[in-house]
Protein backbone atom coordinates (compact mmCIF):
# COMPACT_ATOMS: atom_id res chain seq x y z
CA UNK A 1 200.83 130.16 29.07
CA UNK A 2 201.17 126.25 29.80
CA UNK A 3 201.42 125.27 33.15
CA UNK A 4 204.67 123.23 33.34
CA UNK A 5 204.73 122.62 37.67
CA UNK A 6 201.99 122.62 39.96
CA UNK A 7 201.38 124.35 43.42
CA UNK A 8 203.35 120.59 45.11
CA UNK A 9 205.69 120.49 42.12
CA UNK A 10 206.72 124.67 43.37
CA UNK A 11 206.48 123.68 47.14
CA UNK A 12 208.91 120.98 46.76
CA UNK A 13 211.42 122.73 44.59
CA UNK A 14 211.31 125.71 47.25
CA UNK A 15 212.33 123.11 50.09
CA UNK A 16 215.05 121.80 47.53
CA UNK A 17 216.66 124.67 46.76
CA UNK A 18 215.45 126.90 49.38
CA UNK A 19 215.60 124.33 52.97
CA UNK A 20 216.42 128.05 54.67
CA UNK A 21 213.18 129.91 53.57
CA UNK A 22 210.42 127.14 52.27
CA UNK A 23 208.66 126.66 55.60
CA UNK A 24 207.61 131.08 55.51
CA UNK A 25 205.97 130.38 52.13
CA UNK A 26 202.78 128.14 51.20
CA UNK A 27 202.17 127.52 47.24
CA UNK A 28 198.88 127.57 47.48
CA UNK A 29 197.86 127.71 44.16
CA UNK A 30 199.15 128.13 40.25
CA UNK A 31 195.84 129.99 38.44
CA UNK A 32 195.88 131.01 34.51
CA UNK A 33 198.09 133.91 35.05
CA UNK A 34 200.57 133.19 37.80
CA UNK A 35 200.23 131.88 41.30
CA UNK A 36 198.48 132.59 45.11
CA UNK A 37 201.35 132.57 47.60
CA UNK A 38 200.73 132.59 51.68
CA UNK A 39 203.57 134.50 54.00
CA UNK A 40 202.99 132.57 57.39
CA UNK A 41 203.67 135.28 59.46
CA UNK A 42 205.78 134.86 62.68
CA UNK A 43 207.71 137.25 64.60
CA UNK A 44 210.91 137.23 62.58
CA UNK A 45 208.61 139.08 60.26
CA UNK A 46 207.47 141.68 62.24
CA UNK A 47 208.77 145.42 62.72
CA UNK A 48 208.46 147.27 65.77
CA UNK A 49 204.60 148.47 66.04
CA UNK A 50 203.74 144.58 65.80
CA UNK A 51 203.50 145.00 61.89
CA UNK A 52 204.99 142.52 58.96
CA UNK A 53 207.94 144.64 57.76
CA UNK A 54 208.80 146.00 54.02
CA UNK A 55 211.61 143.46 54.05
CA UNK A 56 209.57 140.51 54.41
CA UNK A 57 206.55 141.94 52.32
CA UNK A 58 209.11 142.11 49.27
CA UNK A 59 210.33 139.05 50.23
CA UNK A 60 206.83 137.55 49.60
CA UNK A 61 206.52 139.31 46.18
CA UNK A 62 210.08 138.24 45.01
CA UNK A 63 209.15 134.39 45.67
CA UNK A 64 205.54 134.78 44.63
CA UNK A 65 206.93 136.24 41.15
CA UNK A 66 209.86 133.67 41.08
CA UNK A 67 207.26 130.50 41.52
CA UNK A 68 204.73 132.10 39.15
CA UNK A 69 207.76 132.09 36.37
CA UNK A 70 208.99 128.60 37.52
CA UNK A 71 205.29 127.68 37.12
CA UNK A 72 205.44 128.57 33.36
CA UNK A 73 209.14 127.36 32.60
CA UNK A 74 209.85 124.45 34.76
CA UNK A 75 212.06 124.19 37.69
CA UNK A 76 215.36 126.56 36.72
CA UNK A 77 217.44 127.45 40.05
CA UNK A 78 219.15 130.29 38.50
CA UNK A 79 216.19 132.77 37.51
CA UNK A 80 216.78 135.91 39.01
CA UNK A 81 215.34 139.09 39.90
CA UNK A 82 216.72 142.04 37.80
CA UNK A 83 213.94 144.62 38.68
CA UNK A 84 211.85 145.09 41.43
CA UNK A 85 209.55 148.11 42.38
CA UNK A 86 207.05 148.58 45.53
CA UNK A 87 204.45 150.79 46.56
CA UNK A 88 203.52 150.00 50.01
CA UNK A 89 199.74 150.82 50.44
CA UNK A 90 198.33 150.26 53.93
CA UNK A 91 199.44 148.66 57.44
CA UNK A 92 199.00 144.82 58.01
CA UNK A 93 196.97 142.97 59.81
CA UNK A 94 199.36 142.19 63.00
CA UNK A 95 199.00 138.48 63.02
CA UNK A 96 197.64 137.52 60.13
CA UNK A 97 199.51 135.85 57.04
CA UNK A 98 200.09 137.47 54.10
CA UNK A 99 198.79 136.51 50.62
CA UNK A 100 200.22 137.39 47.30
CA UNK A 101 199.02 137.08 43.88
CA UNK A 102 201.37 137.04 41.19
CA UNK A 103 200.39 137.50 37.61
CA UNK A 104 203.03 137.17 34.53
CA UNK A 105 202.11 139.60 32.11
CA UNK A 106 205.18 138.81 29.74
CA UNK A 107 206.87 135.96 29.23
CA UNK A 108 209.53 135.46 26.80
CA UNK A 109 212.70 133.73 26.09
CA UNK A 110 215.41 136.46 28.12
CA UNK A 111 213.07 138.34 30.57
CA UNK A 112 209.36 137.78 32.37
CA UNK A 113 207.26 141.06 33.58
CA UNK A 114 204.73 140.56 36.15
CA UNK A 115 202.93 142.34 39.07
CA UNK A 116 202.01 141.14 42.75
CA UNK A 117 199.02 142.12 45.13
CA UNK A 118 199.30 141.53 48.56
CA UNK A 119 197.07 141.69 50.80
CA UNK A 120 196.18 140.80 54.70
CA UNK A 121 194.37 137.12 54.48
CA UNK A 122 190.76 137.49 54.52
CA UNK A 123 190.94 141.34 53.91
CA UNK A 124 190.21 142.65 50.31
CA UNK A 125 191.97 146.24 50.87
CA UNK A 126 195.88 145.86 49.48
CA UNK A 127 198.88 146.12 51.49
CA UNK A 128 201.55 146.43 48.77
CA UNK A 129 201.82 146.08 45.61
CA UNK A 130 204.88 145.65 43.06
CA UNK A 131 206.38 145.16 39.66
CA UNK A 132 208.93 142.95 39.03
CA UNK A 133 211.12 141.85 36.41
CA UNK A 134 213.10 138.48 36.27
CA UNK A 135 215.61 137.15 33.98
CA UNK A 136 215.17 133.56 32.25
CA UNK A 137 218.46 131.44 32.39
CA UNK A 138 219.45 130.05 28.81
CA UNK A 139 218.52 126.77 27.77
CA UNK A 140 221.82 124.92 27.42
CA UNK A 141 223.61 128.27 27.34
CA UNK A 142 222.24 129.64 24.44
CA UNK A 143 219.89 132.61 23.86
């Protein structure tokens, strides 16, 4: 799959279309199957028990998988999540970002299947893990 925006060409398109979220998420890397995507944890994020919450764990995989499509498209606003399932594994580390590595395994014209692995930075056990599917906007309004 040809890479068609970088890790800055993603960050700034999440702080253009996104000025409400971008600062929670770091691009901070597209690889050959998707992209590595940092949750910087803060206490809007957290549950009681001092732990990052479901919410903002899917959150992470639902941008991670939206800038790993982006990454393969182009910038397109209006792809959209139409699937989206999680298995949440283990406990975070209280106070420590998350990191989430989104891989594409399809990509085609209508619809793009991928999975993301998040984990606790610096810890190799994973914290959740889900599949999600997005819908492609038409180019020019055609399919």
């Amino acid at each position: 799959m040809q890479i068609k925006m970088d890790a800055e060409a993603l960050g700034a398109f999440l702080v253009e279309v996104f000025p409400q979220v971008h600062t929670d998420f770091e691009v901070i890397e597209v690889t050959e199957t998707g992209v590595r995507v940092r949750l910087v944890t803060a206490d809007r994020h957290l549950r009681p028990g001092g732990t990052v919450s479901g919410p903002a764990m899917f959150g992470l995989a639902d941008v991670a998988m939206y800038l790993a499509v982006l990454s393969r498209i182009g910038p397109a606003a209006l792809a959209v999540t139409t699937n989206c399932s999680i298995d949440f594994m283990r406990k975070p580390v209280a106070g420590v970002d998350l990191i989430c590595d989104a891989v594409i395994h399809k990509l085609g014209r209508v619809l793009a299947v991928g999975d993301c692995l998040i984990y606790s930075d610096g810890m190799d056990a994973l914290v959740a893990r889900a599949t999600l599917t997005y819908s492609i906007p038409p180019k020019n309004g055609v399919f």
